[in-house]
PDB file of N, CA and C in Angstrom:
ATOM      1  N   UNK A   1      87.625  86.350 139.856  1.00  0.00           N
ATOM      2  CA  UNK A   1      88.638  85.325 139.861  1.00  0.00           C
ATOM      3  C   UNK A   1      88.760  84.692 138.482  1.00  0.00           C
ATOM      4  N   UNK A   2      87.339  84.449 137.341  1.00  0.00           N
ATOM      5  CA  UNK A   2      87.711  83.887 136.528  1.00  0.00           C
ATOM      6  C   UNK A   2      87.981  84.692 135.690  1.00  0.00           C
ATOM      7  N   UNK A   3      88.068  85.796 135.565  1.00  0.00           N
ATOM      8  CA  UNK A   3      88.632  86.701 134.379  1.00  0.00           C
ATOM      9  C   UNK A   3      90.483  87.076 134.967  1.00  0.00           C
ATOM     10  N   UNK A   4      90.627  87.245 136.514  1.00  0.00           N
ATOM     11  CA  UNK A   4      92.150  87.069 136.347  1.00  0.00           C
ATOM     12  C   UNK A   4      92.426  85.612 135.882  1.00  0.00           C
ATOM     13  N   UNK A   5      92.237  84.462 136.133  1.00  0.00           N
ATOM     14  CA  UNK A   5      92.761  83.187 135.995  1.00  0.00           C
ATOM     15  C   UNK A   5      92.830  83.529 134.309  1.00  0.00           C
ATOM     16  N   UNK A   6      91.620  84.006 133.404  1.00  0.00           N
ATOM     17  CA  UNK A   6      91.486  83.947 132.109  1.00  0.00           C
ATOM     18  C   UNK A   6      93.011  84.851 131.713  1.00  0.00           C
ATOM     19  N   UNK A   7      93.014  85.908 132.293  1.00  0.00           N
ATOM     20  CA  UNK A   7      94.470  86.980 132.144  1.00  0.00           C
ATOM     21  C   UNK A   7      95.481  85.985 132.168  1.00  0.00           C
ATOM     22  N   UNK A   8      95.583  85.554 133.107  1.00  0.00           N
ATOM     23  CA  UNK A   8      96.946  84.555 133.840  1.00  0.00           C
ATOM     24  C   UNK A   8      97.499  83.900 132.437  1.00  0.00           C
ATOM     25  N   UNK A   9      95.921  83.064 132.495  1.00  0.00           N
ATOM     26  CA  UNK A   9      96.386  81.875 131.219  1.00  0.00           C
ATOM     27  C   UNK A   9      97.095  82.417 129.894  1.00  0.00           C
ATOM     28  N   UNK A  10      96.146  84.059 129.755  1.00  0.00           N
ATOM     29  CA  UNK A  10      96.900  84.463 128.032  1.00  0.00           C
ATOM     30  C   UNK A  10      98.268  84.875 128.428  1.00  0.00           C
ATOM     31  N   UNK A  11      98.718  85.221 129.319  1.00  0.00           N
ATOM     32  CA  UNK A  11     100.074  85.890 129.738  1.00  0.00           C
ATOM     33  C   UNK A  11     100.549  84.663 129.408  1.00  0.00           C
ATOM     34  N   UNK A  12     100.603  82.995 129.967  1.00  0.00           N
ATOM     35  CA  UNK A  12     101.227  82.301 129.821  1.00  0.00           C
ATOM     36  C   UNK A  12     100.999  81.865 128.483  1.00  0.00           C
ATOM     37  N   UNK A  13     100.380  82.109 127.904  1.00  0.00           N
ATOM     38  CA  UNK A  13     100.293  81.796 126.421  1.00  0.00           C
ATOM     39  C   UNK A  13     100.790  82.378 125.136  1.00  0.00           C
ATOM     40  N   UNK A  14     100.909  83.732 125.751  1.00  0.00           N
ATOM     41  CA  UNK A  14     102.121  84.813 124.659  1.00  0.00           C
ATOM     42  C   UNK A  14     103.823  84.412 125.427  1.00  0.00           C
ATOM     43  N   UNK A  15     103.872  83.993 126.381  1.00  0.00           N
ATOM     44  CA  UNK A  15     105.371  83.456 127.202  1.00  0.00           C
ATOM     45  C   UNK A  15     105.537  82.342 126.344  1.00  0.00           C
ATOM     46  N   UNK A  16     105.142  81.708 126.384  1.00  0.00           N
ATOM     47  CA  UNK A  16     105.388  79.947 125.562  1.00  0.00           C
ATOM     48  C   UNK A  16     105.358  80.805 124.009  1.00  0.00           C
ATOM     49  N   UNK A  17     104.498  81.551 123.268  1.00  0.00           N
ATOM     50  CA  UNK A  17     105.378  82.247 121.957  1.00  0.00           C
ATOM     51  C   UNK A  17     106.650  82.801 122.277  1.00  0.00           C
ATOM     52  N   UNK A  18     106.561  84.066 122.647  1.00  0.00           N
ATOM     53  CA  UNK A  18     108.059  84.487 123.082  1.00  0.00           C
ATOM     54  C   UNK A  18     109.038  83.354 122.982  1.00  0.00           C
ATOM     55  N   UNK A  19     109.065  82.396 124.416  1.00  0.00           N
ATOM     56  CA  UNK A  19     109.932  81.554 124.240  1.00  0.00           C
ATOM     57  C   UNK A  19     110.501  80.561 123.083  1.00  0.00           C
ATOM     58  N   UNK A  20     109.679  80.703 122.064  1.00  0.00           N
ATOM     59  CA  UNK A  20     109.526  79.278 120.792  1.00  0.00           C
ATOM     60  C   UNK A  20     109.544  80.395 120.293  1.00  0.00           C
ATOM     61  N   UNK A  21     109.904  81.705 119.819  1.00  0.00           N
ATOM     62  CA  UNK A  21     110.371  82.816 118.714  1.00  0.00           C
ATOM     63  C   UNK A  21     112.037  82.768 119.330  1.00  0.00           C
ATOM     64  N   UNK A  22     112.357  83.102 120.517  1.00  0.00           N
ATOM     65  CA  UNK A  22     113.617  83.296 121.290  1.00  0.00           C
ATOM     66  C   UNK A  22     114.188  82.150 120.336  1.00  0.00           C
ATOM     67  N   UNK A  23     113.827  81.182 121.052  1.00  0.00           N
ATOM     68  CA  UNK A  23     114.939  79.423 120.324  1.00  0.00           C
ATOM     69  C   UNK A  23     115.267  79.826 118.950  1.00  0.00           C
ATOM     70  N   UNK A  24     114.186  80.279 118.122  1.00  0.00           N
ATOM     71  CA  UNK A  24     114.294  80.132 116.549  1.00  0.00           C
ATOM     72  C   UNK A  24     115.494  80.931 116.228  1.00  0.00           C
ATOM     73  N   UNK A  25     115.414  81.890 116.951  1.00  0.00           N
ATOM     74  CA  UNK A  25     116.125  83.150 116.858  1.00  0.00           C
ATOM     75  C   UNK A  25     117.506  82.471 117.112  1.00  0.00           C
ATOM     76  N   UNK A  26     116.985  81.955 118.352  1.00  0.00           N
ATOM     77  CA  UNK A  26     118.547  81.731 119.300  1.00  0.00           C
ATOM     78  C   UNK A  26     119.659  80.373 118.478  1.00  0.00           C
ATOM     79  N   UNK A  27     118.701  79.708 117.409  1.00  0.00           N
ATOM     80  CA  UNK A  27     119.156  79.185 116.807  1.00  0.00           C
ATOM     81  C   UNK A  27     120.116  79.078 115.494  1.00  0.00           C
ATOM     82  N   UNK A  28     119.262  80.226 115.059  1.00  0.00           N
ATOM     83  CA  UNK A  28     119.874  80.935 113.789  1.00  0.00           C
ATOM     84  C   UNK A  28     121.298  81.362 113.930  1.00  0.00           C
ATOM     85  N   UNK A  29     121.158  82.266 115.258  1.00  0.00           N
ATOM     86  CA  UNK A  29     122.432  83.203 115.919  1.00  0.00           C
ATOM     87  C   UNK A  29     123.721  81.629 116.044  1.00  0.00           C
ATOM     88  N   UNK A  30     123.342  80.976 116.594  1.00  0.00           N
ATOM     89  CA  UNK A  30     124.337  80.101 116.593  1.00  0.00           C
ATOM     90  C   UNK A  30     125.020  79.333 115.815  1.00  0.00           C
ATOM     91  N   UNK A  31     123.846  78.712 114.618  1.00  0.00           N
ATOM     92  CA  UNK A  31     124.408  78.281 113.682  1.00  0.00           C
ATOM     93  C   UNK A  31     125.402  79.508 113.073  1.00  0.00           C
ATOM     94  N   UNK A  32     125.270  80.800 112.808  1.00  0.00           N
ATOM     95  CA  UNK A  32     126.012  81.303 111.947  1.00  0.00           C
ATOM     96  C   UNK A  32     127.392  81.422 113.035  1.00  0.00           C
ATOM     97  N   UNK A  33     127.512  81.078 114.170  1.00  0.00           N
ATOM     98  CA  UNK A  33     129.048  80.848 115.006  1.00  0.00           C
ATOM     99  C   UNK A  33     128.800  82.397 115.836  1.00  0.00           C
ATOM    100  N   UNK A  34     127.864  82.549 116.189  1.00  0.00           N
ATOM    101  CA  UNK A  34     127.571  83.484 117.436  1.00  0.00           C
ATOM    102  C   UNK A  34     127.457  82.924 118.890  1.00  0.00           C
ATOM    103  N   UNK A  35     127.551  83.551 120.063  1.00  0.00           N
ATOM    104  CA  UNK A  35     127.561  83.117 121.031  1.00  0.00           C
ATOM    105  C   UNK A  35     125.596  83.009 121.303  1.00  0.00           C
ATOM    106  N   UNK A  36     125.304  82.225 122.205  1.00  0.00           N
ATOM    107  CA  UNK A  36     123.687  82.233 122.224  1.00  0.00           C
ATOM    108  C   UNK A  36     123.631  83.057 122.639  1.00  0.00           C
ATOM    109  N   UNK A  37     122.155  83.485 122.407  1.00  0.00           N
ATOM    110  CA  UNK A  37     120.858  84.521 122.936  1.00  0.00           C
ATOM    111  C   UNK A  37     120.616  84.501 124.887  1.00  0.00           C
ATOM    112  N   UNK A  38     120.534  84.845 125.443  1.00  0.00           N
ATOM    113  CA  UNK A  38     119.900  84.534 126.470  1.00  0.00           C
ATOM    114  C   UNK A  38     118.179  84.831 126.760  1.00  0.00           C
ATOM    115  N   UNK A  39     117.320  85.380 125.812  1.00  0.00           N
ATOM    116  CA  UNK A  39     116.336  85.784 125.969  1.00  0.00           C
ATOM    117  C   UNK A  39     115.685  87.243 126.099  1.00  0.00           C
ATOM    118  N   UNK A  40     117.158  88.189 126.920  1.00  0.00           N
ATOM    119  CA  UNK A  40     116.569  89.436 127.508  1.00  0.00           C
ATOM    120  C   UNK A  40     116.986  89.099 128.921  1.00  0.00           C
ATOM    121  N   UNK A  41     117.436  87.961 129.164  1.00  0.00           N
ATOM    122  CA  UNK A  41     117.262  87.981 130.887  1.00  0.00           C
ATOM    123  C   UNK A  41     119.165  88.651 131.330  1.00  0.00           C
ATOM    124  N   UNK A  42     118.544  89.250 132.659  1.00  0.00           N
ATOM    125  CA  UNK A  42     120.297  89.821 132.812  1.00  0.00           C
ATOM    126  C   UNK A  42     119.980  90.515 134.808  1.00  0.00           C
ATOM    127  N   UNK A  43     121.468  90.400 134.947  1.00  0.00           N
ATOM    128  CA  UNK A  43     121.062  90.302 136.611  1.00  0.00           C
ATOM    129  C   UNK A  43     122.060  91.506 137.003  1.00  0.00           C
ATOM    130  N   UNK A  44     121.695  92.260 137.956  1.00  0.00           N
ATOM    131  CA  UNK A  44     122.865  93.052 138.265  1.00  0.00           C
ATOM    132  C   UNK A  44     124.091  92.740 138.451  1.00  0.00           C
ATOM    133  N   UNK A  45     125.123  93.237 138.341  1.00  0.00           N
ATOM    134  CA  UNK A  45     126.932  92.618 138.726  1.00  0.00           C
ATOM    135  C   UNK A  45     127.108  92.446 139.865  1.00  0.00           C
ATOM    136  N   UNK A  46     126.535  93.215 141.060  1.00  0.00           N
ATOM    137  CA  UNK A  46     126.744  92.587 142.239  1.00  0.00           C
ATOM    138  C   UNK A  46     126.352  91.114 142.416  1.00  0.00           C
ATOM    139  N   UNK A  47     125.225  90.706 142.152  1.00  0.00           N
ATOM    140  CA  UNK A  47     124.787  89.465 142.053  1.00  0.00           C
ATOM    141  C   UNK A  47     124.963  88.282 141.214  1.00  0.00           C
ATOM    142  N   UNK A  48     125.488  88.671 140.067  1.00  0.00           N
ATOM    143  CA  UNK A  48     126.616  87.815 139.211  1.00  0.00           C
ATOM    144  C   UNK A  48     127.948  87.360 140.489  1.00  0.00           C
ATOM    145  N   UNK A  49     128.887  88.429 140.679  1.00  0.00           N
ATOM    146  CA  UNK A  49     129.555  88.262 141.707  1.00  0.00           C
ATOM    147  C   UNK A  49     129.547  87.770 142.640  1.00  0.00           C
ATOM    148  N   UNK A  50     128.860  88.145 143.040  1.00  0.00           N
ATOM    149  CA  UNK A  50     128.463  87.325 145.086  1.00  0.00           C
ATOM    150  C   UNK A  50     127.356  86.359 144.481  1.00  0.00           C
ATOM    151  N   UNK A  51     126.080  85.707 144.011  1.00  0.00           N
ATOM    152  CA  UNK A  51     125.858  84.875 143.701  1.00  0.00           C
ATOM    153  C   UNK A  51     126.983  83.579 143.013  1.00  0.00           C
ATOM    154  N   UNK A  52     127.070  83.897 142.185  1.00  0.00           N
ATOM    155  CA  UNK A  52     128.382  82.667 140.663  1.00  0.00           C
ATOM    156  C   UNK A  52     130.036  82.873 141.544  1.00  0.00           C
ATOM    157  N   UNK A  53     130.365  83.916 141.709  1.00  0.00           N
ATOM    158  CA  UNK A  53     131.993  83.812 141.715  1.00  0.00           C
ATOM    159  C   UNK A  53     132.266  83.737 143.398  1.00  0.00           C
ATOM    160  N   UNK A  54     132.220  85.206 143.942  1.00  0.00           N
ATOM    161  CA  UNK A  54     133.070  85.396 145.579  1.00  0.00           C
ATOM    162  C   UNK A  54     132.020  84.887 146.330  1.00  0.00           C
ATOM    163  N   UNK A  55     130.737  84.846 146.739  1.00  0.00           N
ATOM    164  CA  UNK A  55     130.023  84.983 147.697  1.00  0.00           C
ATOM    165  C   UNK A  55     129.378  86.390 148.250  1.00  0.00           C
ATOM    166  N   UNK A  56     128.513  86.599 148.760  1.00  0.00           N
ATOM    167  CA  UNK A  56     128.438  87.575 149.407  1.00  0.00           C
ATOM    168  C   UNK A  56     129.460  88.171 150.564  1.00  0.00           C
ATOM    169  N   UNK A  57     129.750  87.116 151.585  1.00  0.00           N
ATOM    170  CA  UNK A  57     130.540  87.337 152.590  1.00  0.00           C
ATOM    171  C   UNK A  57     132.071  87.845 151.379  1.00  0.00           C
ATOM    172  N   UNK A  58     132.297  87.510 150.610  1.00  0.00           N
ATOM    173  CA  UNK A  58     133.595  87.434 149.231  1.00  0.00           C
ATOM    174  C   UNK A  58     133.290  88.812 148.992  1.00  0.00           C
ATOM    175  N   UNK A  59     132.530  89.187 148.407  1.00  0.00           N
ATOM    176  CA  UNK A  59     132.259  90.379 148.071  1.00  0.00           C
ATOM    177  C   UNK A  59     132.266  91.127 149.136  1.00  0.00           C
ATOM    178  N   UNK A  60     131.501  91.535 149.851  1.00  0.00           N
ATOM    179  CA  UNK A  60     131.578  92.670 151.054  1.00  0.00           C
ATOM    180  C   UNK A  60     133.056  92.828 151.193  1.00  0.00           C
ATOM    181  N   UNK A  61     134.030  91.699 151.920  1.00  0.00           N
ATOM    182  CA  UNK A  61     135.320  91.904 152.180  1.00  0.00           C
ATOM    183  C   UNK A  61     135.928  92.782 151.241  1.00  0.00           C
ATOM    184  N   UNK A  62     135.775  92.570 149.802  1.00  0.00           N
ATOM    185  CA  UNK A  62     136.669  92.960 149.354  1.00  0.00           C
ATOM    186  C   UNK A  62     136.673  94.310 148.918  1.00  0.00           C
ATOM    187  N   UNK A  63     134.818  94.696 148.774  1.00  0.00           N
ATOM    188  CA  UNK A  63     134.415  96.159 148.687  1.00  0.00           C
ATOM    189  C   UNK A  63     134.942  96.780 149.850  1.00  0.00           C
ATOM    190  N   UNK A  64     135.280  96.064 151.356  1.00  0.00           N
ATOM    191  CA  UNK A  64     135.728  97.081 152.282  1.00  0.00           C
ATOM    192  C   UNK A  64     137.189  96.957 152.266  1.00  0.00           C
ATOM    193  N   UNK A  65     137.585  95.710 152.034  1.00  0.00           N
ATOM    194  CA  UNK A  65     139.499  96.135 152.007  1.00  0.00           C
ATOM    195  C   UNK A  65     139.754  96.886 150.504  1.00  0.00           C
ATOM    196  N   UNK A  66     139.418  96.935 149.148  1.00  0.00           N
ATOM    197  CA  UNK A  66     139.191  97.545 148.106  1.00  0.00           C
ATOM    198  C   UNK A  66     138.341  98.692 147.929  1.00  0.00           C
ATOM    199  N   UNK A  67     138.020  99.900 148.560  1.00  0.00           N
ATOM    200  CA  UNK A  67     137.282 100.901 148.575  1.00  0.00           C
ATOM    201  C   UNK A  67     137.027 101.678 146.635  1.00  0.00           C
ATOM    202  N   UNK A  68     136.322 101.822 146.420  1.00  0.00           N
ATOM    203  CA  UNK A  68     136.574 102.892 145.488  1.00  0.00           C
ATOM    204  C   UNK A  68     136.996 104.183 144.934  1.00  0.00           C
ATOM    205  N   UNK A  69     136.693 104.904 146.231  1.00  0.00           N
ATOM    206  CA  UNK A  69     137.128 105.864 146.180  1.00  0.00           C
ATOM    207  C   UNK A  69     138.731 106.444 147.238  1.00  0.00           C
TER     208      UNK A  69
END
C-alpha cells in the first residue's frame, strides 16, 4: 500500500508539472493571437453532440430520421 500511495503521489506530481508547462505554453500561444491550448484533452463527436448541443435523445432521432447511408 505504501509504495502504491508513494506511485500515486509522483503521478500527481509530474500532473501539477505538465499542467504549469501547459499554461506557459498556453500562454505564449495566446499572447501571439492564437486560439488557447486545451492541454491534449479531446472527446469523441458523438459526445460533443449529444453531451453540449442535441442531447442524446437529439441525437439518436436524428441519426434515425438522417441515416447515412
Amino acid at each position: 500500500m505504501k509504495k502504491a500511495l508513494k506511485c500515486l503521489a509522483e503521478a500527481g506530481e509530474e500532473a501539477l508539472r505538465w499542467r504549469a508547462a501547459v499554461r506557459e505554453i498556453g500562454g505564449r500561444i495566446m499572447g501571439k493571437g492564437f486560439p488557447s491550448f486545451s492541454g491534449g484533452f479531446t472527446k469523441a463527436p458523438f459526445d460533443v453532440i449529444g453531451d453540449s448541443l442535441r442531447g442524446t435523445r437529439g441525437v439518436m432521432l436524428d441519426m434515425f430520421r438522417f441515416p447515412m447511408n
